[in-house]
Protein backbone atom coordinates (compact mmCIF):
# COMPACT_ATOMS: atom_id res chain seq x y z
CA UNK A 1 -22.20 -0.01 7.96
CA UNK A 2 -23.36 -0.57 11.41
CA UNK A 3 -24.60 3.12 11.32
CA UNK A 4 -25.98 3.14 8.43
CA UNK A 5 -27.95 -0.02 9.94
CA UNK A 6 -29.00 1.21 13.11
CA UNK A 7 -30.16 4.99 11.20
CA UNK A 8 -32.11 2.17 8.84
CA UNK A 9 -33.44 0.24 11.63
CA UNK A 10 -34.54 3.27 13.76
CA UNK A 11 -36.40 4.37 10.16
CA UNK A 12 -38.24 1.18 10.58
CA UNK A 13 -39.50 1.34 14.08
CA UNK A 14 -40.31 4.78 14.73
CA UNK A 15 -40.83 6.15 10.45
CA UNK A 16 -38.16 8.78 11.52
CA UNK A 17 -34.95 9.89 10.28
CA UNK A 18 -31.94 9.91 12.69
CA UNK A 19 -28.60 11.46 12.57
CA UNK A 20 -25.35 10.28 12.33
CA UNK A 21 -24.30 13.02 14.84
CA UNK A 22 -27.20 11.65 17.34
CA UNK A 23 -26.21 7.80 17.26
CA UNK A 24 -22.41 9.06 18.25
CA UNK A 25 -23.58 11.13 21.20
CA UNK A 26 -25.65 8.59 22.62
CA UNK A 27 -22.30 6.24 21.91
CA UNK A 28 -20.20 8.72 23.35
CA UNK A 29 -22.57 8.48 27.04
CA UNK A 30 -20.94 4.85 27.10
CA UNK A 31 -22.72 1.69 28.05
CA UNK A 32 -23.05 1.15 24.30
CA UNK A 33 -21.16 -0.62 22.43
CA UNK A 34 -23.34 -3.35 21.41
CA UNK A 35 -24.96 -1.59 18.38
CA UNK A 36 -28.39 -3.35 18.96
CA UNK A 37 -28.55 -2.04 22.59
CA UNK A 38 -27.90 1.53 20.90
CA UNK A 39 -30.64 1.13 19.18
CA UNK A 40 -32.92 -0.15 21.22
CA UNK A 41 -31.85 2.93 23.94
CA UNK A 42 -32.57 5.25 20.70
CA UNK A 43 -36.14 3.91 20.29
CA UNK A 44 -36.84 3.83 23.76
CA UNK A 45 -35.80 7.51 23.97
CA UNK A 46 -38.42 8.61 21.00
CA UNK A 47 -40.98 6.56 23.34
CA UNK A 48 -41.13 3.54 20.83
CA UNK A 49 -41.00 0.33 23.53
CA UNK A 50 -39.63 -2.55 21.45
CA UNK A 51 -37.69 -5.65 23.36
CA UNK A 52 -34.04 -6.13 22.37
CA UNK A 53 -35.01 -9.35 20.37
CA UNK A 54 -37.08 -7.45 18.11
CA UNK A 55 -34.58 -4.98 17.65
CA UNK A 56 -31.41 -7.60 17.00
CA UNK A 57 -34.10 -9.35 14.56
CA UNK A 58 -34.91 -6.95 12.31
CA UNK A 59 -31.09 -5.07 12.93
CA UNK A 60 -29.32 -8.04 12.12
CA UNK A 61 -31.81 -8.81 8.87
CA UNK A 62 -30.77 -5.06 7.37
CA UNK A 63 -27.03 -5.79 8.33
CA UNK A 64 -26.89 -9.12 6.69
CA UNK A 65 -29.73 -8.26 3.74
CA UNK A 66 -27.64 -4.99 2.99
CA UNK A 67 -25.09 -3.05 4.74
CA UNK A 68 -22.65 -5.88 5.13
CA UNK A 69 -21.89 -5.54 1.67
CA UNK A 70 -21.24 -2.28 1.96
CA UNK A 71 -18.01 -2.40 4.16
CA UNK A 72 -14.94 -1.37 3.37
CA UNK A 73 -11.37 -2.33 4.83
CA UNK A 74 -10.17 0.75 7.19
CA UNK A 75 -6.96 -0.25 7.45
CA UNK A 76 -4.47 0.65 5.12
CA UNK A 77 -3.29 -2.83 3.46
CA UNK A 78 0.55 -2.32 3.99
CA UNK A 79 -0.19 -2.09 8.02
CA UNK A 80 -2.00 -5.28 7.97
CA UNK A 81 1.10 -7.14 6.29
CA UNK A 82 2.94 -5.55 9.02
CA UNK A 83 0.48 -6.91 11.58
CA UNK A 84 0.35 -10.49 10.07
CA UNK A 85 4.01 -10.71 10.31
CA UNK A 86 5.38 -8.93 12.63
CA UNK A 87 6.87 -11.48 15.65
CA UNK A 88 6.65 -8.54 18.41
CA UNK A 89 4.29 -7.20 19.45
CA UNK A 90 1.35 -10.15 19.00
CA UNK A 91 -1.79 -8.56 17.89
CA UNK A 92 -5.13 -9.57 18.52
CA UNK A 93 -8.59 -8.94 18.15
CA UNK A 94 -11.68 -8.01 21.06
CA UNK A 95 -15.08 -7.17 19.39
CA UNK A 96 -18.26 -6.90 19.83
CA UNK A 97 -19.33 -8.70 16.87
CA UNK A 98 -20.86 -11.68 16.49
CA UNK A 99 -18.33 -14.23 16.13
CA UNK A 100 -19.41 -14.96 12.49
CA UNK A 101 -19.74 -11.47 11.61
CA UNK A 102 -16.22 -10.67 13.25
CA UNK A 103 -14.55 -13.59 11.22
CA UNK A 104 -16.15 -12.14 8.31
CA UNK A 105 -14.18 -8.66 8.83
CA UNK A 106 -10.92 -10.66 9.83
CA UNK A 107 -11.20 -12.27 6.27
CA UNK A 108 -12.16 -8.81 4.59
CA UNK A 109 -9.21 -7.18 6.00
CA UNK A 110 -6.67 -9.97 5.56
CA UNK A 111 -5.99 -10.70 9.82
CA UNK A 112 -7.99 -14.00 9.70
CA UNK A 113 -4.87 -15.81 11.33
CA UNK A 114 -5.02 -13.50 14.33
CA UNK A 115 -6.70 -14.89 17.54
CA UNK A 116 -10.15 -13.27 18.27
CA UNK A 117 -12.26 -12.73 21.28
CA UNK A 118 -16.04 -11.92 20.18
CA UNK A 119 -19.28 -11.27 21.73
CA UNK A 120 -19.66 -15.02 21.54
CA UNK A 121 -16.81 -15.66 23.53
CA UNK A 122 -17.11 -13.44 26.63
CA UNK A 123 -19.00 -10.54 27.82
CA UNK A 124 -18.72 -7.68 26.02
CA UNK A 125 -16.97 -4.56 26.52
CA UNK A 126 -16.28 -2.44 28.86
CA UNK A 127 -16.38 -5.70 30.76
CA UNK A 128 -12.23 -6.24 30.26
CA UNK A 129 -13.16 -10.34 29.99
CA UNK A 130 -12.15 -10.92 26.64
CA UNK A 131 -8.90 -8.42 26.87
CA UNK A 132 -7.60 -10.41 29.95
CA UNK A 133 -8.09 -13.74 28.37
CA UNK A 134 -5.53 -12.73 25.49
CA UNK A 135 -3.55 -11.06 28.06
CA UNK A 136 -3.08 -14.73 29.67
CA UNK A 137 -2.67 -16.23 26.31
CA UNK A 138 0.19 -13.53 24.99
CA UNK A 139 1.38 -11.51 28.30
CA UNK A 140 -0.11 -9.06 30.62
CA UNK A 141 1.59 -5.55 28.95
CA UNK A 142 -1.41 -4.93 26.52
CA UNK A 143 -2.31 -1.85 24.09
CA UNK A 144 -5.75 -1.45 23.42
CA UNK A 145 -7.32 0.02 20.92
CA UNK A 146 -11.34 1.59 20.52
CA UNK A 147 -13.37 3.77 19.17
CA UNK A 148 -15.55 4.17 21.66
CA UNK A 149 -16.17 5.15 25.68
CA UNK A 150 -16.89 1.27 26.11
CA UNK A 151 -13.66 0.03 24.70
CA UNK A 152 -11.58 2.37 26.58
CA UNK A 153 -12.91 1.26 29.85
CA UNK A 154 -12.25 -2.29 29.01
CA UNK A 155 -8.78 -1.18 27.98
CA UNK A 156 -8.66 0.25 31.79
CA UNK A 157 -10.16 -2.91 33.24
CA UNK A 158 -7.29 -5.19 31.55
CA UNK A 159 -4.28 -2.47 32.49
CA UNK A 160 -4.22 -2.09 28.98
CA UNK A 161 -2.88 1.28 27.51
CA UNK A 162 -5.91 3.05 26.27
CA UNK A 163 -5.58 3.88 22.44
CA UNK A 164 -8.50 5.74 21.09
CA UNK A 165 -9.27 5.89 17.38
CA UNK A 166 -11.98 8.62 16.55
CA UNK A 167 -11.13 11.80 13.45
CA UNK A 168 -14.00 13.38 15.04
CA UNK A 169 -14.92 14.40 18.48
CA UNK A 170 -12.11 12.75 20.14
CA UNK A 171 -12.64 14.81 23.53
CA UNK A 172 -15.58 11.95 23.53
CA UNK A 173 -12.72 9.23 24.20
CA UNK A 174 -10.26 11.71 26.11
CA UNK A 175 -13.17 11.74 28.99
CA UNK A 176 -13.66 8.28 28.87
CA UNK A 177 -9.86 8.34 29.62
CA UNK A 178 -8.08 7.36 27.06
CA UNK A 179 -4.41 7.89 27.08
CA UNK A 180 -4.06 9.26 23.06
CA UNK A 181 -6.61 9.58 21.05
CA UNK A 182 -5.81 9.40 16.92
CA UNK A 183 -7.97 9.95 13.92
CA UNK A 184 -7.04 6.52 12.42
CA UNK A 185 -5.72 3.17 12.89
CA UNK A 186 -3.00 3.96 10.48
CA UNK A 187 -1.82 6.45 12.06
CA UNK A 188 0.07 3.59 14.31
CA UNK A 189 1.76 1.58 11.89
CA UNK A 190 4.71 3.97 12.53
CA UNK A 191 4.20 3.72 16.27
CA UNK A 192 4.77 -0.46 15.58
């Protein structure tokens, strides 16, 4: 949905279509995982000057108006029984999200009890902030995981292990230096 919003958003700026293909390989250059600063760097690189306001305005009025109810859970439903109660290891979540917004996806997923680090809460990734400060809540040995250059950084800055989730171009996360890269968060309910 977040995608689909910024594809929508550029559409409204600049009248111009966008691919899917284009928003990951400006992702993939890192420095991006705030979705409004993606889009904003995707404007400014079709010469359309808009301030980041502007763009979280009308992003976050296309999100909310539209896409939000689009979303769908990507985790399988069995694995997130497994994560709600599962004593060892402690799971938590870092996002970039809006706190709201974040809380909104705990609920949708069923992991509303887990403790969450958001945008609101510390400065976003790859700054490690928000990884560290559930590293001092819950211990130091950390596994993080991302789907994106950004997050794996962060996971670096922490000491975390470096999980990258991506099915496709997962050299993308390999260079940002992930230690494994899978296609999908399920695919580590057996590692757990």
């Amino acid at each position: 949905s977040y995608d689909t919003t910024i594809k929508a958003s550029i559409e409204l700026f600049a009248n111009k279509t966008i691919e899917f293909s284009e928003i990951q390989a400006k992702r993939n250059a890192g420095g991006y995982n705030n979705d409004w600063v993606l889009t904003k760097a995707l404007l400014n690189d079709m010469g359309i000057d808009k301030s980041l306001q502007e763009v979280t305005d009308a992003f976050q009025d296309l999100y909310i108006g539209t896409y939000s109810a689009n979303e769908k859970p990507l985790i399988k439903a069995e694995f997130t029984q497994g994560i709600t109660t599962s004593k060892s290891p402690t799971f938590a979540i870092v996002t970039g999200r809006p706190l709201q917004e974040a809380k909104s996806g705990q609920n949708m997923v069923g992991l509303q009890e887990l403790a969450i680090i958001s945008m609101d809460c510390a400065p976003p990734k790859p700054a490690p902030d928000g990884i560290i400060s559930l590293q001092k809540k819950f211990g130091k040995r950390s596994w993080m995981f991302g789907d994106n250059p950004d997050d794996i950084e962060a996971a670096h800055g922490s000491g975390s292990v470096a999980i990258g989730i991506r099915a496709e171009d997962q050299q993308a996360l390999y260079d940002a230096g992930a230690d494994i890269v899978v296609a999908s968060i399920n695919e580590l309910e057996q590692w757990l």
